[in-house]
Protein backbone atom coordinates (compact mmCIF):
# COMPACT_ATOMS: atom_id res chain seq x y z
CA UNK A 1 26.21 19.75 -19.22
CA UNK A 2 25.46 19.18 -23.14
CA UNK A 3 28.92 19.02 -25.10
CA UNK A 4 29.17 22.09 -27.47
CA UNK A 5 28.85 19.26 -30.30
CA UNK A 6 25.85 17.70 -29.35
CA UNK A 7 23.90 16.30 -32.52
CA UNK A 8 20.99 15.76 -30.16
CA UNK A 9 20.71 19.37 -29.47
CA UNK A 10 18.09 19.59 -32.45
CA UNK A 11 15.75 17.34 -31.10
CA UNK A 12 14.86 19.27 -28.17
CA UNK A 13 11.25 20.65 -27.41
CA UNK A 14 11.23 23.44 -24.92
CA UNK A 15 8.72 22.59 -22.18
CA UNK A 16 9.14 25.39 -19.78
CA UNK A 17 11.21 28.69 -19.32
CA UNK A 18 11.83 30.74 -16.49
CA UNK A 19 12.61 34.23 -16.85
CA UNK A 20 13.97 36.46 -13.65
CA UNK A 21 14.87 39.97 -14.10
CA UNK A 22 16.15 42.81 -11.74
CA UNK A 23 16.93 46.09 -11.35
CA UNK A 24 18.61 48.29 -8.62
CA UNK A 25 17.82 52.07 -8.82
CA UNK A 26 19.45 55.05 -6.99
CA UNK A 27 16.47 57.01 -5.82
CA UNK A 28 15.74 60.91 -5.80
CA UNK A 29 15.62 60.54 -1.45
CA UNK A 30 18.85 58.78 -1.54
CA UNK A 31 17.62 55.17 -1.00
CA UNK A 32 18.10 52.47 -2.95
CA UNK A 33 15.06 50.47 -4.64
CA UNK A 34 15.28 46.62 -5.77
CA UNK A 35 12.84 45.37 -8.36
CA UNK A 36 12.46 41.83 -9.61
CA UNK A 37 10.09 39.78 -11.62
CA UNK A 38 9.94 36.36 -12.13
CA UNK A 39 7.91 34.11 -15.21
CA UNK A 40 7.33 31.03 -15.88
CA UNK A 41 6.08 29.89 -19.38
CA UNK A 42 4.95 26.64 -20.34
CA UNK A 43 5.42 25.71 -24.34
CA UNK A 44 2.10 23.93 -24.32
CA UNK A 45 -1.93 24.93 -23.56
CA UNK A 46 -2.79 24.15 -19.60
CA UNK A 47 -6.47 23.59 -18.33
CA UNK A 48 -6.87 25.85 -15.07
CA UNK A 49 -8.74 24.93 -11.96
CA UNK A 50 -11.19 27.71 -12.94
CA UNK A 51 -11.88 26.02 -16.27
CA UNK A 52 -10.21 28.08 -18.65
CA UNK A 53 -7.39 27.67 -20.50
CA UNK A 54 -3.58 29.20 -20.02
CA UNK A 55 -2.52 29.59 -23.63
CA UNK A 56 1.07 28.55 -24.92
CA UNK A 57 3.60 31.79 -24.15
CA UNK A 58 1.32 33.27 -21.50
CA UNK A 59 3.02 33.20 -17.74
CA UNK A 60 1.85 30.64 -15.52
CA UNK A 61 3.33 32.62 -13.06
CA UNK A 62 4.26 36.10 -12.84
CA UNK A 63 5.52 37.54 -9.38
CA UNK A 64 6.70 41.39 -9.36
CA UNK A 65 8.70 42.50 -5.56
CA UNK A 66 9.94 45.64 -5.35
CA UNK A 67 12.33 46.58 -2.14
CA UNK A 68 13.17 50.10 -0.73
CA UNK A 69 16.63 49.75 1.13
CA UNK A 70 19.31 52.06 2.57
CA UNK A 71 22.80 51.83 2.11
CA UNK A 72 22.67 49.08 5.42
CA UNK A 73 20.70 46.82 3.39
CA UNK A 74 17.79 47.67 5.89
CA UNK A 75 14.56 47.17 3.96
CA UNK A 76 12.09 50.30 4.04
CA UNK A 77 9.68 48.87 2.56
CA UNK A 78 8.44 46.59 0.30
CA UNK A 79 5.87 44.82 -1.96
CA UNK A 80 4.78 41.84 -3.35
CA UNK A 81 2.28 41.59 -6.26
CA UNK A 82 1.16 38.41 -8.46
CA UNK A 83 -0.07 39.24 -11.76
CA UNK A 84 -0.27 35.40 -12.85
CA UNK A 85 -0.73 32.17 -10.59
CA UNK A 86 -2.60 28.82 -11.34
CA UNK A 87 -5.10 29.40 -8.32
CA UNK A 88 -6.90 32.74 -7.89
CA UNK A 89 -6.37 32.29 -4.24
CA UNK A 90 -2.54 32.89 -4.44
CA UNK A 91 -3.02 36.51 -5.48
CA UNK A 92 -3.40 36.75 -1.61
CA UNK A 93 -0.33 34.68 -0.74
CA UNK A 94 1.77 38.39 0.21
CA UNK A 95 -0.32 38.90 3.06
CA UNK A 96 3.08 38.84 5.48
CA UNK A 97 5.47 40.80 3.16
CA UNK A 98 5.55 43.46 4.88
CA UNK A 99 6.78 41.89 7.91
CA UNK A 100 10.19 41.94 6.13
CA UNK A 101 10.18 45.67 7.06
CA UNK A 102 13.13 46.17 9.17
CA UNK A 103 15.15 43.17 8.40
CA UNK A 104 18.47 43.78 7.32
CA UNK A 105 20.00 41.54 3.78
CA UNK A 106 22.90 39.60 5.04
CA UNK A 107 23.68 36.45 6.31
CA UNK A 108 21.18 34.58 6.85
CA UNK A 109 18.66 36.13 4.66
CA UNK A 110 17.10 32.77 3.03
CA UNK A 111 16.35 31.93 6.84
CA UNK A 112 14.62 35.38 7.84
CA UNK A 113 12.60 34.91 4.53
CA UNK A 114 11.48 31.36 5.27
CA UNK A 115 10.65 32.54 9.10
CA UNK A 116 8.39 35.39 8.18
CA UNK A 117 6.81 34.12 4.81
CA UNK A 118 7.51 30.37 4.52
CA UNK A 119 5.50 27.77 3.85
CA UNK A 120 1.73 28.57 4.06
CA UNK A 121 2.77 32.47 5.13
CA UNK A 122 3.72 33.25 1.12
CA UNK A 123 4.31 32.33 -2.23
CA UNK A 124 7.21 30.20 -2.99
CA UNK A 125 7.99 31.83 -5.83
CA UNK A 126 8.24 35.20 -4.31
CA UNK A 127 10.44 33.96 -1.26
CA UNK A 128 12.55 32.18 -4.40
CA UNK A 129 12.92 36.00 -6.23
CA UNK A 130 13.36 37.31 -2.29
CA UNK A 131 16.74 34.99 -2.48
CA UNK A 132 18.03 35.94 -5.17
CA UNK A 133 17.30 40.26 -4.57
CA UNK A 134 19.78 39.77 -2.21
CA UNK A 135 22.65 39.67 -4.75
CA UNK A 136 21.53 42.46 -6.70
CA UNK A 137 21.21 44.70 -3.69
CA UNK A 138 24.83 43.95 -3.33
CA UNK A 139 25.70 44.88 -6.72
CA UNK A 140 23.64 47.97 -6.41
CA UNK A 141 25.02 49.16 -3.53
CA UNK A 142 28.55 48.12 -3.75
CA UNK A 143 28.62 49.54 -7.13
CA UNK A 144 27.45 52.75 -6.40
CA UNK A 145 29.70 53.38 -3.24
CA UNK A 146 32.77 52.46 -5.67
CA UNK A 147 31.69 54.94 -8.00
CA UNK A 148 31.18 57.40 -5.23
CA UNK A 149 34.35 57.18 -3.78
CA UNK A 150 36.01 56.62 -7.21
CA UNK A 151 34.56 59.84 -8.43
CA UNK A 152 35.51 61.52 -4.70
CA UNK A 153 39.21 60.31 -5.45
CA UNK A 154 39.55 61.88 -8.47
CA UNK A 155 38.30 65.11 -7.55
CA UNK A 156 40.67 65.26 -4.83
CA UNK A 157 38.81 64.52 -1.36
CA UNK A 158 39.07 61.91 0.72
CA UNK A 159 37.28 58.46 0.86
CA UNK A 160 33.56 59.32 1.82
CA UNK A 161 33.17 55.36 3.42
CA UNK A 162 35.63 55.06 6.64
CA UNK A 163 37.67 52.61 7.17
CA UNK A 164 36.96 50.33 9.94
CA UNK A 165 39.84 48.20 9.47
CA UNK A 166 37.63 44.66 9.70
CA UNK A 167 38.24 41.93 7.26
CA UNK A 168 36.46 42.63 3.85
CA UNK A 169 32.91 41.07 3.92
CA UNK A 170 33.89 39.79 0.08
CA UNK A 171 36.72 38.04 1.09
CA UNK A 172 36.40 34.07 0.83
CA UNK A 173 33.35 34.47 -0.64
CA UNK A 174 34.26 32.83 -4.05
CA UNK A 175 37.40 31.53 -5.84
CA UNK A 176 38.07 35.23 -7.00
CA UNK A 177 38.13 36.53 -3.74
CA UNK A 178 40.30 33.63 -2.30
CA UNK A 179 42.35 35.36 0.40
CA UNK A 180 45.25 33.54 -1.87
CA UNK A 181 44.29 35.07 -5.38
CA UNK A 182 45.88 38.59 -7.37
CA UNK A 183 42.45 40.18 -6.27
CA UNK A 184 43.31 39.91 -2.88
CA UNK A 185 46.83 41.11 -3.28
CA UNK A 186 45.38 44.05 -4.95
CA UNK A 187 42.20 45.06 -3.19
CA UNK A 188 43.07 43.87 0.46
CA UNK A 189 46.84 43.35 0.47
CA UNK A 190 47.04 43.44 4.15
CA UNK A 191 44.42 40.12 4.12
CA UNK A 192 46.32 38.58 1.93
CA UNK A 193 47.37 34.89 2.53
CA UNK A 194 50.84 33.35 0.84
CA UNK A 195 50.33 30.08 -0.45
């Protein structure tokens, strides 16, 4: 971790950046669609095997998914596409992607990924984005059923999501949602744990 008063700070030279960016949309059909890209960007000129040149601020790699899901977190459908890899031969590396079709994102996602597309069956990078999709299909969802039954609520009716009265799949899954913290007194009082 660099102190915030660092003199060094200055005499830095960036050498590489990594950029990831998602989106969840609600779609017109009612399902849910992921999209991610991932970029990395050298600071400096790289020969390529096919002789030319990757020029500074170009992406060395550039890896767009996009996942259809429903409200499970079964995947529809989905697709891989690299716009920018060292080798031309890893524009082909997605040839498996579709056999995520039908898998569900939960535990034990980063496994199901590395079963179907790991190693020489995909692109690292893509299985890497894959990982990470995961959280923003939670916040998608999650999101969106709170505002749906928020917006319910206030007009009156009745939660649209029933009740199943298991443990909350968010509980104990970081210091916020320690069965011990406020949150828990407030969102799942009947969970909660006294210290």
């Amino acid at each position: 971790m660099i102190p915030e008063n660092d003199d060094n700070i200055d005499s830095r030279s960036l050498l590489h950046s990594r950029n990831v960016f998602s989106q969840g949309y609600l779609r017109k059909d009612g399902f849910f669609e992921i999209e991610s890209i991932i970029k990395d960007i050298k600071s400096y000129d790289i020969p390529k095997s096919d002789g030319s040149v990757l020029i500074t601020g170009e992406p060395l790699h550039e890896m767009h998914v996009i996942l259809k899901i429903n409200m499970e977190f079964k995947i529809l459908d989905i697709s891989a596409k690299t716009i920018s890899a060292p080798y031309k031969l890893c524009s082909d590396a997605n040839f498996k992607i579709k056999s995520l079709i039908g898998e569900t994102i939960g535990p034990g996602w980063k496994n199901k990924i590395n079963k179907l597309i790991g190693n020489t069956d995909g692109c690292t990078h893509v299985r890497e984005l894959l990982v990470s999709m995961a959280t923003v299909s939670f916040q998608t969802i999650y999101g969106e059923k709170a505002r749906r039954e928020r917006e319910t609520i206030k007009n009156g009716g009745a939660t649209p999501y029933s009740s199943d009265n298991t443990k909350p799949s968010l509980l104990n899954t970081c210091y916020a949602f320690d069965e011990k913290s406020e949150v828990a007194k407030k969102e799942w009082p009947r969970y909660l744990k006294e210290n």
